[in-house]
C-alpha atoms as a PDB file:
ATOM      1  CA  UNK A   1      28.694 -92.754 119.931  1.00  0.00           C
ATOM      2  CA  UNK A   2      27.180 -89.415 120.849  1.00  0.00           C
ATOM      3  CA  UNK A   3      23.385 -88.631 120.011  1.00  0.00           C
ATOM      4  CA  UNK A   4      22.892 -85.105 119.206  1.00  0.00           C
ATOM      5  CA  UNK A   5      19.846 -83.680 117.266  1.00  0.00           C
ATOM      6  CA  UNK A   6      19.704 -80.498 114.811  1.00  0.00           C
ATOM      7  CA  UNK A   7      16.707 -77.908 114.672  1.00  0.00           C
ATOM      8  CA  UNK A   8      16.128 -75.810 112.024  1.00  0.00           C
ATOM      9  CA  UNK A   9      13.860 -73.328 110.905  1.00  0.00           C
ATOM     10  CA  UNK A  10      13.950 -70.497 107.724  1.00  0.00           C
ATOM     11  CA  UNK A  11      12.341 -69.620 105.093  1.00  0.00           C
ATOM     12  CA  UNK A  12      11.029 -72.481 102.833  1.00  0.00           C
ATOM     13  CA  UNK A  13      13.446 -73.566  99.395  1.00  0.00           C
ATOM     14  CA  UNK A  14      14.280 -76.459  97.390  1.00  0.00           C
ATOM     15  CA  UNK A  15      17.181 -78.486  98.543  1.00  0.00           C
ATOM     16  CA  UNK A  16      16.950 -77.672 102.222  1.00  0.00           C
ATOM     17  CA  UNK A  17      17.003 -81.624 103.385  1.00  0.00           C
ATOM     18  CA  UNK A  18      19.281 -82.644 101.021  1.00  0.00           C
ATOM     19  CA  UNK A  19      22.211 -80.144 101.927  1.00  0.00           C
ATOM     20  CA  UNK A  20      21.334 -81.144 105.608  1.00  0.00           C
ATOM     21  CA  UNK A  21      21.586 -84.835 105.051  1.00  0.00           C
ATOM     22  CA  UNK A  22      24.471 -84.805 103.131  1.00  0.00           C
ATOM     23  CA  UNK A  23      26.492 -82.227 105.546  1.00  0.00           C
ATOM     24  CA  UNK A  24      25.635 -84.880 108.201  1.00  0.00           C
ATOM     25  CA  UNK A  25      26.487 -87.648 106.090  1.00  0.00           C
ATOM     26  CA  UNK A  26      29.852 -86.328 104.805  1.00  0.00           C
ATOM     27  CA  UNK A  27      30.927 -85.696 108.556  1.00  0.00           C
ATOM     28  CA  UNK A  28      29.806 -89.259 109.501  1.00  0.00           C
ATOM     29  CA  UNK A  29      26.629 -88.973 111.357  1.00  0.00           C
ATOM     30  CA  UNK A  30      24.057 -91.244 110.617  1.00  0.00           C
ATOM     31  CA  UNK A  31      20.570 -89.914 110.811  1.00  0.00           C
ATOM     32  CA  UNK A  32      18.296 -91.603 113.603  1.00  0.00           C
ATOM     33  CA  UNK A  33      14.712 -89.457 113.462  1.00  0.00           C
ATOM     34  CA  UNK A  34      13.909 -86.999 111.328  1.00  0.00           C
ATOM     35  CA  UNK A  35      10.595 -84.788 111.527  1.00  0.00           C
ATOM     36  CA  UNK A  36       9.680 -81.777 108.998  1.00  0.00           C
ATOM     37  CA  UNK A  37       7.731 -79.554 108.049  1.00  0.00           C
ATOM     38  CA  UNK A  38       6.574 -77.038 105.448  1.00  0.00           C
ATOM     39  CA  UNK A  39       4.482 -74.265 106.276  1.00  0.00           C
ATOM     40  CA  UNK A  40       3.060 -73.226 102.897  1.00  0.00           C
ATOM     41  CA  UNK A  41       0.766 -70.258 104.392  1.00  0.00           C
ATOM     42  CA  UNK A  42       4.142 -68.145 106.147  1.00  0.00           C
ATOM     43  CA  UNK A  43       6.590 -69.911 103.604  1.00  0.00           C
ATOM     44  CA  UNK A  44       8.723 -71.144 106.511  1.00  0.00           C
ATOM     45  CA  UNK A  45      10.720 -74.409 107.038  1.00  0.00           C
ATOM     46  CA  UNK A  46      11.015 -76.045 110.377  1.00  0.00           C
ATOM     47  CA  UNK A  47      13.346 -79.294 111.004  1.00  0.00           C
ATOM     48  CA  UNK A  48      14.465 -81.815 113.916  1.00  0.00           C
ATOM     49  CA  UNK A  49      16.647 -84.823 113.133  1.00  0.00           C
ATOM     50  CA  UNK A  50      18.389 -86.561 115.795  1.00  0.00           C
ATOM     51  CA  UNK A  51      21.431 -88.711 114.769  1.00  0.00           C
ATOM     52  CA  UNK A  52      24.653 -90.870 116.066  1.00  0.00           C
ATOM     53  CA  UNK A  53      28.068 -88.831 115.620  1.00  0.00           C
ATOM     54  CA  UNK A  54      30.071 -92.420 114.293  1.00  0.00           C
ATOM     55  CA  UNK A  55      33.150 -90.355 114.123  1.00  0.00           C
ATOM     56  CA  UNK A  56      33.199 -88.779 117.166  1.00  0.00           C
ATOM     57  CA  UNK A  57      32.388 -84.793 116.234  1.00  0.00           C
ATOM     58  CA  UNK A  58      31.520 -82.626 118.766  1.00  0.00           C
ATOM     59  CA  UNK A  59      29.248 -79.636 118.951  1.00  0.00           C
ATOM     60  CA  UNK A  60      31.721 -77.151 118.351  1.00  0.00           C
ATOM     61  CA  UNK A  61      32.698 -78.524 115.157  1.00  0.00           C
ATOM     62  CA  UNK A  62      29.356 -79.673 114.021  1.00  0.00           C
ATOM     63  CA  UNK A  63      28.377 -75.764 114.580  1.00  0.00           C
ATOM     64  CA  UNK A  64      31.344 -74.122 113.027  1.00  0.00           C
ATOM     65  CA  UNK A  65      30.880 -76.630 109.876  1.00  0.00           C
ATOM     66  CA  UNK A  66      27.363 -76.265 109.438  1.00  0.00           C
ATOM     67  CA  UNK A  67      27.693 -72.408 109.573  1.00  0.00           C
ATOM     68  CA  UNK A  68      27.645 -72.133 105.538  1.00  0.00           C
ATOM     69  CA  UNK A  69      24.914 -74.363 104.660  1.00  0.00           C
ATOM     70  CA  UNK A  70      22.666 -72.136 107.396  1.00  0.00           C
ATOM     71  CA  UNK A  71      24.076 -68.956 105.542  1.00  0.00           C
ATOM     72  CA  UNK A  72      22.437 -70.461 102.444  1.00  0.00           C
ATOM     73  CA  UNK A  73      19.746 -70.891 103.326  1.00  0.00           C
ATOM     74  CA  UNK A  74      18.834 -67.780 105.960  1.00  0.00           C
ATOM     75  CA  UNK A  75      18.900 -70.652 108.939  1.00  0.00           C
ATOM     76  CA  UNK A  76      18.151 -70.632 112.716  1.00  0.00           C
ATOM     77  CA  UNK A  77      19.494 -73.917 113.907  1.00  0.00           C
ATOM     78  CA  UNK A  78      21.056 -75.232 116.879  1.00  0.00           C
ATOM     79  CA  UNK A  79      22.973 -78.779 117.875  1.00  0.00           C
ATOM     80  CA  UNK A  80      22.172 -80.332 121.098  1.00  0.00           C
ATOM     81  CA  UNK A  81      23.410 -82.998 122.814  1.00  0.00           C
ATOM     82  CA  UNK A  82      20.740 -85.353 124.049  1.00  0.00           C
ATOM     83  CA  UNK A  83      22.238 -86.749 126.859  1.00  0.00           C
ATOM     84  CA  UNK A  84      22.291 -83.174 128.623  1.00  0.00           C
ATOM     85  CA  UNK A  85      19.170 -82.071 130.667  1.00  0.00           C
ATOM     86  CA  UNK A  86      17.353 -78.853 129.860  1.00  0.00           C
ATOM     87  CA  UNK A  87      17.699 -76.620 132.961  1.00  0.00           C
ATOM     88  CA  UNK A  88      14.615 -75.408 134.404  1.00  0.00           C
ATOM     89  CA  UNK A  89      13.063 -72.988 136.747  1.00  0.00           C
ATOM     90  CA  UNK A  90       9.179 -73.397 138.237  1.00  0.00           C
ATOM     91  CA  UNK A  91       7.586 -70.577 139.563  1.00  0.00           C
ATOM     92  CA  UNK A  92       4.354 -71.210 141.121  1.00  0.00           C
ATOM     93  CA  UNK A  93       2.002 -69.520 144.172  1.00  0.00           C
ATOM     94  CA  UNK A  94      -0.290 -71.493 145.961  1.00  0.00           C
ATOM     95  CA  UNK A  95      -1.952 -73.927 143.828  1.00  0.00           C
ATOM     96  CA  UNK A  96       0.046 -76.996 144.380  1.00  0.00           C
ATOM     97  CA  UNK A  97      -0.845 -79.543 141.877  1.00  0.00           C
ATOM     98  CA  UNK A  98       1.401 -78.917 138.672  1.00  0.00           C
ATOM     99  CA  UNK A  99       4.309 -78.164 141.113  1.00  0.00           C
ATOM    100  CA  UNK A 100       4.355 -81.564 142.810  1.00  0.00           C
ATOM    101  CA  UNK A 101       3.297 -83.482 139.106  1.00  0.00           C
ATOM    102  CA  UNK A 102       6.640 -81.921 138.102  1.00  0.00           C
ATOM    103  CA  UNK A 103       9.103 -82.606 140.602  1.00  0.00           C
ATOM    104  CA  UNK A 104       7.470 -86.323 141.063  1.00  0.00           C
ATOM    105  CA  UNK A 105       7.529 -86.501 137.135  1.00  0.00           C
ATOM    106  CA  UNK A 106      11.616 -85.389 137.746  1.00  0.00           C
ATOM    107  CA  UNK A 107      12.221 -87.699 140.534  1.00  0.00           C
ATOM    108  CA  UNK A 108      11.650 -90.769 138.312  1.00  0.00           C
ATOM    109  CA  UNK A 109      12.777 -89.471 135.119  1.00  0.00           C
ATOM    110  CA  UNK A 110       9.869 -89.080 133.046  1.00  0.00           C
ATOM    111  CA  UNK A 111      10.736 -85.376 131.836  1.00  0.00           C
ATOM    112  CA  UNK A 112      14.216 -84.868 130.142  1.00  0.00           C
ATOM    113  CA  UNK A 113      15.029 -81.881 132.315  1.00  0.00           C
ATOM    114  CA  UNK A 114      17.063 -80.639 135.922  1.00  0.00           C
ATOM    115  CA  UNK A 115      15.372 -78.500 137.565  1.00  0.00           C
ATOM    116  CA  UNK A 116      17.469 -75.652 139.012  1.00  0.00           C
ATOM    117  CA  UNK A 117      15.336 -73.872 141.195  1.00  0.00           C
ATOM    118  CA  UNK A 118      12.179 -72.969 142.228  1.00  0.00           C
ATOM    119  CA  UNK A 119      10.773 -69.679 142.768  1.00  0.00           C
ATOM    120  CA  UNK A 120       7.383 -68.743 144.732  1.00  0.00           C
ATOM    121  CA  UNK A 121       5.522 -64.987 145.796  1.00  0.00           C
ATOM    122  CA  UNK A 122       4.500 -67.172 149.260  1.00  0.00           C
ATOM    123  CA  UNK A 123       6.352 -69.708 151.233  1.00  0.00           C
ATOM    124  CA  UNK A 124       3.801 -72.546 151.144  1.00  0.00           C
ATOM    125  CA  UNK A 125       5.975 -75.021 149.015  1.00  0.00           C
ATOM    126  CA  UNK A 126       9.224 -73.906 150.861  1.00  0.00           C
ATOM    127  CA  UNK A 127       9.332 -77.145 152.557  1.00  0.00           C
ATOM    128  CA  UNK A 128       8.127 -79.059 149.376  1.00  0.00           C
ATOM    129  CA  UNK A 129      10.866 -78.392 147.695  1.00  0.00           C
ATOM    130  CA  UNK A 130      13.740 -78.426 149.519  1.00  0.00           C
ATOM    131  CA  UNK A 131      13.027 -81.669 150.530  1.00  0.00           C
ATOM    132  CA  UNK A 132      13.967 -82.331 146.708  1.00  0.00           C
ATOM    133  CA  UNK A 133      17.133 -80.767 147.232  1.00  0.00           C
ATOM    134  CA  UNK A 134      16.129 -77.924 145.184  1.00  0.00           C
ATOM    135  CA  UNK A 135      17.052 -74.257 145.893  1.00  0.00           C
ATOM    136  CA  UNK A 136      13.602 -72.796 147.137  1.00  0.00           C
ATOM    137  CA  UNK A 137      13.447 -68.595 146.399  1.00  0.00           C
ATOM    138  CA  UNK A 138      10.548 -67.065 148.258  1.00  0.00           C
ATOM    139  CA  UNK A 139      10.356 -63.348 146.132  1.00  0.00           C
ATOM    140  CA  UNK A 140       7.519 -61.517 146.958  1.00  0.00           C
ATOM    141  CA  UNK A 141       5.507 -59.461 144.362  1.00  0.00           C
ATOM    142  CA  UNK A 142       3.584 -56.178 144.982  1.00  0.00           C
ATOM    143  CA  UNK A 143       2.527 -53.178 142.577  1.00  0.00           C
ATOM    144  CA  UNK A 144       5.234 -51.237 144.053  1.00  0.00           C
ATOM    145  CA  UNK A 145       8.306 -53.563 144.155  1.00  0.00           C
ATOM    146  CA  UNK A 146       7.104 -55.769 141.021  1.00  0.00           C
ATOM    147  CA  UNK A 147      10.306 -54.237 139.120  1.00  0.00           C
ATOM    148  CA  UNK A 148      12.816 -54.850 141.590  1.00  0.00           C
ATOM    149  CA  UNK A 149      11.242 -58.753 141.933  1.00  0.00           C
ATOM    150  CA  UNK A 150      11.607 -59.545 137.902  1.00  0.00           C
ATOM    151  CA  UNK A 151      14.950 -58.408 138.579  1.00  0.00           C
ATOM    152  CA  UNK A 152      15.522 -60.551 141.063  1.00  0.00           C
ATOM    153  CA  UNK A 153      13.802 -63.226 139.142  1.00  0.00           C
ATOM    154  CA  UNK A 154      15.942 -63.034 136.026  1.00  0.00           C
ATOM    155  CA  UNK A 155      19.139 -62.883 138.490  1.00  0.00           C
ATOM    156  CA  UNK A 156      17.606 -66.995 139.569  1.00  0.00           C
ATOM    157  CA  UNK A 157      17.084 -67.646 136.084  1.00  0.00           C
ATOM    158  CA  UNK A 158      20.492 -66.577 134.532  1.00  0.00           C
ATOM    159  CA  UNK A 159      22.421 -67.605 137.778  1.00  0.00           C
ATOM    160  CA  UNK A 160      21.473 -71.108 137.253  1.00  0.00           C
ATOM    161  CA  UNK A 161      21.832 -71.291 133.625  1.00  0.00           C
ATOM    162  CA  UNK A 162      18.483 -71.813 133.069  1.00  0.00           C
ATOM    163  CA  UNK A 163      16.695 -72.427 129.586  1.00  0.00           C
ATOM    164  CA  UNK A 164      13.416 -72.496 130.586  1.00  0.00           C
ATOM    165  CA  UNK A 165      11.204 -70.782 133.221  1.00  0.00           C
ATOM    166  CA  UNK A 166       7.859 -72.883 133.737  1.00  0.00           C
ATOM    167  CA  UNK A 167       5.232 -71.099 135.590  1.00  0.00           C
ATOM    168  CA  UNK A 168       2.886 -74.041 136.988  1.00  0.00           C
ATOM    169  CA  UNK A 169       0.226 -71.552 138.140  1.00  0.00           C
ATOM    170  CA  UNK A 170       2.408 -68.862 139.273  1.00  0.00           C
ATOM    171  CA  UNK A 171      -0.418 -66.265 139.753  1.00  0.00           C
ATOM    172  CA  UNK A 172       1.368 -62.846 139.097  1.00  0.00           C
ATOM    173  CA  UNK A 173       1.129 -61.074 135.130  1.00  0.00           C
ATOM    174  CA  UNK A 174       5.086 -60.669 134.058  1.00  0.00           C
ATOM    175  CA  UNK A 175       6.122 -57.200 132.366  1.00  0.00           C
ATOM    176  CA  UNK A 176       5.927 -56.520 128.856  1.00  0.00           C
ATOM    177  CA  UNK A 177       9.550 -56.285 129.348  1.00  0.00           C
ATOM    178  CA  UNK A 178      10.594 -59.598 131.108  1.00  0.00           C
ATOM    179  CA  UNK A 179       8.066 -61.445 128.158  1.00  0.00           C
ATOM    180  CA  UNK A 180      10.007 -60.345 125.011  1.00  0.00           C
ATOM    181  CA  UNK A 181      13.729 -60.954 127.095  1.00  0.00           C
ATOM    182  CA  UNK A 182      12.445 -64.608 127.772  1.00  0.00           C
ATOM    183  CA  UNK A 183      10.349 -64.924 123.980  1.00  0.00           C
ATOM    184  CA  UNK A 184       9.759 -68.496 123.523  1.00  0.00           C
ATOM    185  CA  UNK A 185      11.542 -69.446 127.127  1.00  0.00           C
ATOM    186  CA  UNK A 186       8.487 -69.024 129.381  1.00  0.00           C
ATOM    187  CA  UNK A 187       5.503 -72.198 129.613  1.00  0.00           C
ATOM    188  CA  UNK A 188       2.172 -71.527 130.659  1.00  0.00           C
ATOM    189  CA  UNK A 189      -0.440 -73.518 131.949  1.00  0.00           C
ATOM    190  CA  UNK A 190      -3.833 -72.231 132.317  1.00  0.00           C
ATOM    191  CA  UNK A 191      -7.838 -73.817 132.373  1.00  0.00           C
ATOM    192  CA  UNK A 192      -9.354 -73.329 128.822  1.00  0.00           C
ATOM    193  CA  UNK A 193     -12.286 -71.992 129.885  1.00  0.00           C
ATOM    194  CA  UNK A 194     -10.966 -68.355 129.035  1.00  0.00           C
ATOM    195  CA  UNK A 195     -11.986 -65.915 127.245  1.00  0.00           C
ATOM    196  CA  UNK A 196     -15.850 -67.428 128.481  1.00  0.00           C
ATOM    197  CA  UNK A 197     -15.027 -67.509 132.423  1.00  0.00           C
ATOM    198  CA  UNK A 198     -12.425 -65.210 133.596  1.00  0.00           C
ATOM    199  CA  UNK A 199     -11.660 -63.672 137.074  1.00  0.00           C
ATOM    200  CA  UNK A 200     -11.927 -66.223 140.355  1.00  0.00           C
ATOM    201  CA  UNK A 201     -13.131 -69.658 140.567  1.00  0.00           C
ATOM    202  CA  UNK A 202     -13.643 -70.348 136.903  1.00  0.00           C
ATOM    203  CA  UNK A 203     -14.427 -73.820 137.603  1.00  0.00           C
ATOM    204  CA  UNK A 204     -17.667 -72.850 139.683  1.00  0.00           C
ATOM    205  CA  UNK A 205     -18.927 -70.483 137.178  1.00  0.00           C
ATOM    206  CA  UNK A 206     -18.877 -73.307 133.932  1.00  0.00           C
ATOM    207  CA  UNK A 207     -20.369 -75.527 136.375  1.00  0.00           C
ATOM    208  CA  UNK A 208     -23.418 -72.957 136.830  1.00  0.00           C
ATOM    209  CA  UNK A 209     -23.477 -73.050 133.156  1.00  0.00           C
ATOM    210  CA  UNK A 210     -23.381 -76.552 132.815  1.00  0.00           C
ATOM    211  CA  UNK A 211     -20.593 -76.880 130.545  1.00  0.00           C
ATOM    212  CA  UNK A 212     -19.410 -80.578 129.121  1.00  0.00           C
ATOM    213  CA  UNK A 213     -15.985 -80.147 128.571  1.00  0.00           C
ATOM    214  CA  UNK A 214     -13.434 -79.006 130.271  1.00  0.00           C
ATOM    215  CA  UNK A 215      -9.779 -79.050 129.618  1.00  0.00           C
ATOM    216  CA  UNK A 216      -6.143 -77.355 130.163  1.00  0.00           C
ATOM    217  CA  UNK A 217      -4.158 -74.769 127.468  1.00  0.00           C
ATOM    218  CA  UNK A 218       0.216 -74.855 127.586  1.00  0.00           C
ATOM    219  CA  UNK A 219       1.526 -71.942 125.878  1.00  0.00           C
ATOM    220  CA  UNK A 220       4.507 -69.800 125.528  1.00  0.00           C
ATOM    221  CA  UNK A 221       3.933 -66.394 127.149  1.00  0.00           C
ATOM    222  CA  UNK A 222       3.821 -63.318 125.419  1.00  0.00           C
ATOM    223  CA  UNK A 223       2.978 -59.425 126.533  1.00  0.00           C
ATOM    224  CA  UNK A 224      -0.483 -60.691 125.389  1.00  0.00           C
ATOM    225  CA  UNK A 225      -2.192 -62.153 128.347  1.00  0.00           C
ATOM    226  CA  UNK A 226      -2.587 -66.180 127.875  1.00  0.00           C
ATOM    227  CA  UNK A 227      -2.778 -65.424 124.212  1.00  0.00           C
ATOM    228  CA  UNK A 228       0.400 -66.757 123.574  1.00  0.00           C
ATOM    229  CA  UNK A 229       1.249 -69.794 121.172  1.00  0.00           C
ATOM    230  CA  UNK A 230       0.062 -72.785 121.765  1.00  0.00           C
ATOM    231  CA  UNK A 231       1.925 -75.507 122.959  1.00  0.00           C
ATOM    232  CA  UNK A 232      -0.467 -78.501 124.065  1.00  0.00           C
ATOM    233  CA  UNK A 233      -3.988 -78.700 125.275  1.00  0.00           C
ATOM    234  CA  UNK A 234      -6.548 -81.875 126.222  1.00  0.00           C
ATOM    235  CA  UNK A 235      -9.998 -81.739 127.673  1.00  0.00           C
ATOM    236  CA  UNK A 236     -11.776 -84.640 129.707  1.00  0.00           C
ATOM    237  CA  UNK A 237     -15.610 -84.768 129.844  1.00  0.00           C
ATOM    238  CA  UNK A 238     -18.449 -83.782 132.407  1.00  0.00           C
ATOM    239  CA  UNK A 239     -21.415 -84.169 132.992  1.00  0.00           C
ATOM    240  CA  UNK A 240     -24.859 -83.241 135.273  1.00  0.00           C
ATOM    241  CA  UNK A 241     -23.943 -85.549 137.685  1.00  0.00           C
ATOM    242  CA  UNK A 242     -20.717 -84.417 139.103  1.00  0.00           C
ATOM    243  CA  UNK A 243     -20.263 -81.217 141.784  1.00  0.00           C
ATOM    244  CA  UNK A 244     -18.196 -78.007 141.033  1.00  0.00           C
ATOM    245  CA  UNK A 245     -15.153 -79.997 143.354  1.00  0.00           C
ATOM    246  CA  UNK A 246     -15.230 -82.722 140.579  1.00  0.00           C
ATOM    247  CA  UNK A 247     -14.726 -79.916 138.224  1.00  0.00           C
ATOM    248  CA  UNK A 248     -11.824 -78.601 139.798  1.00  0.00           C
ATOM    249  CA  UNK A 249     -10.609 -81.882 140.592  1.00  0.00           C
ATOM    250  CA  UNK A 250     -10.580 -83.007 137.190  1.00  0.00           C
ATOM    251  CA  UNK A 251      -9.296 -79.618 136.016  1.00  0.00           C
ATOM    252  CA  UNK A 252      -6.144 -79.878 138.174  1.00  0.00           C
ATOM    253  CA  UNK A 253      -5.313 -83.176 136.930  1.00  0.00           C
ATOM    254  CA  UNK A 254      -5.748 -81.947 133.029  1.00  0.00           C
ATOM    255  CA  UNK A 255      -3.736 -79.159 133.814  1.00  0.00           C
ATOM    256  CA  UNK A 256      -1.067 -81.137 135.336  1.00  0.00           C
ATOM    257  CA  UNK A 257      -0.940 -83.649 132.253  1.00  0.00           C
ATOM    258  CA  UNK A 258      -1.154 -81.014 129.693  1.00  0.00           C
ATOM    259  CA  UNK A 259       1.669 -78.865 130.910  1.00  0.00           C
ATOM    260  CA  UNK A 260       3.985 -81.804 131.671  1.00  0.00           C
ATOM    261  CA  UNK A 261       3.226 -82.536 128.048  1.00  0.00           C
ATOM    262  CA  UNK A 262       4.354 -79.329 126.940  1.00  0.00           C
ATOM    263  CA  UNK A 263       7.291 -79.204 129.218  1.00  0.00           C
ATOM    264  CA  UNK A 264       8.426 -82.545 127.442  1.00  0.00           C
ATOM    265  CA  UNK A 265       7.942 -81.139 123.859  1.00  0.00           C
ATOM    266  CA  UNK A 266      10.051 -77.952 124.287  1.00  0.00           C
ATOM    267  CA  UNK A 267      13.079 -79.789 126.477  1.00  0.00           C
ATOM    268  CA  UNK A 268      13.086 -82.145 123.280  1.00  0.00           C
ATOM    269  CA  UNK A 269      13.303 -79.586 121.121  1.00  0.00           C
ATOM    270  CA  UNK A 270       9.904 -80.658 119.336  1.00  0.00           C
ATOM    271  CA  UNK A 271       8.209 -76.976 119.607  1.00  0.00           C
ATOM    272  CA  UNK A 272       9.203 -74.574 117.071  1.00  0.00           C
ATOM    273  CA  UNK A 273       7.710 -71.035 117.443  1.00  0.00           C
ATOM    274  CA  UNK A 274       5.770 -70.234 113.977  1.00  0.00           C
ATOM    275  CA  UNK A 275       4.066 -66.500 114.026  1.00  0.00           C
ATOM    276  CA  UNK A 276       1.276 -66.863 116.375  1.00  0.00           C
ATOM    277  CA  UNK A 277       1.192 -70.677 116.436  1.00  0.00           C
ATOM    278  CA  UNK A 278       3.777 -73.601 117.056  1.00  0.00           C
ATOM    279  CA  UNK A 279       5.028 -76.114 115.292  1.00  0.00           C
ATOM    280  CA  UNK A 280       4.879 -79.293 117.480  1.00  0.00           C
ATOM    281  CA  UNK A 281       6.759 -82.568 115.969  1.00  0.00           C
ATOM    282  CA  UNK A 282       5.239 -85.621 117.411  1.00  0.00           C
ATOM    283  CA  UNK A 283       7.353 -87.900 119.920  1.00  0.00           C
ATOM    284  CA  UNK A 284       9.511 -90.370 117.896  1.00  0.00           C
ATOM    285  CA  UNK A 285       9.003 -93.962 118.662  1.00  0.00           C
ATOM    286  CA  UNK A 286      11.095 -94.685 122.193  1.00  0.00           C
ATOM    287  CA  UNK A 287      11.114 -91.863 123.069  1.00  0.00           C
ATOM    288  CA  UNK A 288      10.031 -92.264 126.323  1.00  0.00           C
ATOM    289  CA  UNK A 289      11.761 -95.288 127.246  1.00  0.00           C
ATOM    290  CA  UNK A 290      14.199 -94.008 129.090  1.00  0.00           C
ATOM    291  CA  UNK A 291      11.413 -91.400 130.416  1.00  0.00           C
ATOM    292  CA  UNK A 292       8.708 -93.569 131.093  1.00  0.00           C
ATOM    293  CA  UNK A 293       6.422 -93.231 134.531  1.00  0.00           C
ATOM    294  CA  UNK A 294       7.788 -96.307 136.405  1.00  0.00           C
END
């Protein structure tokens, strides 16, 4: 039997589960997971439920019959098939550390996605990467190309079918432009010191002001610089004692976590965009089974 899931999000009304559950039950899927929520304050409706196809429907079908319930009720939704990968692309410069906690995360399975390529403004992780037997794209930013290089960036993306563009500390500011074409397709990772600690080595200035957390923001990028909705975040403590190199250690690994976290939540389909916020169902129980880190 096939395993698909269905998510869904419109504007809030009564009877909004039970037309779902009984289209899926009268087309003889049985419902496996279901997570929902009700956002009284915006009045919208967001929905995941994963379930077994017992009489073998396929997507098509699923989508062309479900078409009139969504028209009732003013739905975005979308069927997916859990067995296929979410296609990625990472773009990163020369901070290494998210970059290789993804592709070793990939190697073993413990993020539901294929990564299609990887795209960099240096050559540093060139050799990195194609090692994986992953297409490595060195394009180089400046202020006077930077057009011409989204271009060529969106070319990667769209030539390998990609449905998500992670940038594990790619250190370049995308256009307005490229932001609202990829809305709610672009991850961010960044330290969550900001707005206190901006500019270069943020992790030396909170140590000169002795700060006692420190911690890791994943967001979707908007034309609003690392003010975009929030995905996941997590902090880990310090204290006198350690250096400004603990601080940065600890940072990277944070980052790292909190990004492959986020990563895992979107290829799921567990991160619904809501206004300025998200909508994040937890990880159902088994979940990461099949994804688990060896």
């Amino acid at each position: 039997m096939k395993k698909y899931c269905l998510t869904v999000a419109c504007p809030t009304s009564r009877g909004i589960v039970a037309a779902i559950a009984t289209f899926l039950s009268d087309r003889g899927c049985n419902i496996v997971d279901s997570s929902q929520f009700d956002d009284l304050e915006t009045g919208q409706f967001f929905m995941r439920i994963s379930f077994l196809s017992e009489k073998g429907e396929d997507l098509a079908g699923l989508e062309d019959a479900f078409a009139k319930v969504a028209g009732t009720f003013d739905m975005t939704f979308g069927f997916h098939d859990e067995e296929v990968k979410m296609k990625v692309v990472i773009m990163v410069s020369r901070f290494g550390h998210c970059l290789n906690d993804l592709l070793y995360r990939w190697r073993i399975g413990a993020l539901p996605i294929d990564i299609v390529a990887v795209i960099s403004n240096h050559m540093d992780y060139q050799k990195v990467v194609v090692n994986h037997d992953i297409p490595f794209h060195c394009i180089k930013v400046t202020p006077a190309n930077k057009p011409q290089a989204e271009a060529q960036i969106m070319q990667v993306v769209e030539d390998t079918g990609a449905e998500l563009v992670v940038l594990a500390r790619y250190m370049q500011i995308l256009s307005d432009d490229m932001c609202q074409k990829m809305s709610g397709r672009i991850i961010n990772i960044h330290h969550s010191f900001l707005p206190s600690f901006k500019g270069a080595n943020p992790y030396k200035q909170a140590f000169e002001r002795g700060v006692k957390l420190i911690g890791a923001t994943s967001h979707y990028v908007t034309a609003d610089l690392d003010e975009g909705p929030i995905i996941e975040q997590d902090t880990v403590r310090v204290t006198h004692a350690q250096s400004a190199e603990d601080y940065v250690s600890l940072g990277r690994d944070v980052e790292a976590s909190v990004l492959a976290r986020a990563i895992h939540a979107h290829a799921h389909r567990r991160a619904f965009l809501n206004g300025n916020k998200t909508v994040v169902f937890p990880a159902s129980p088994g979940a990461y089974a099949s994804e688990r880190m060896g």
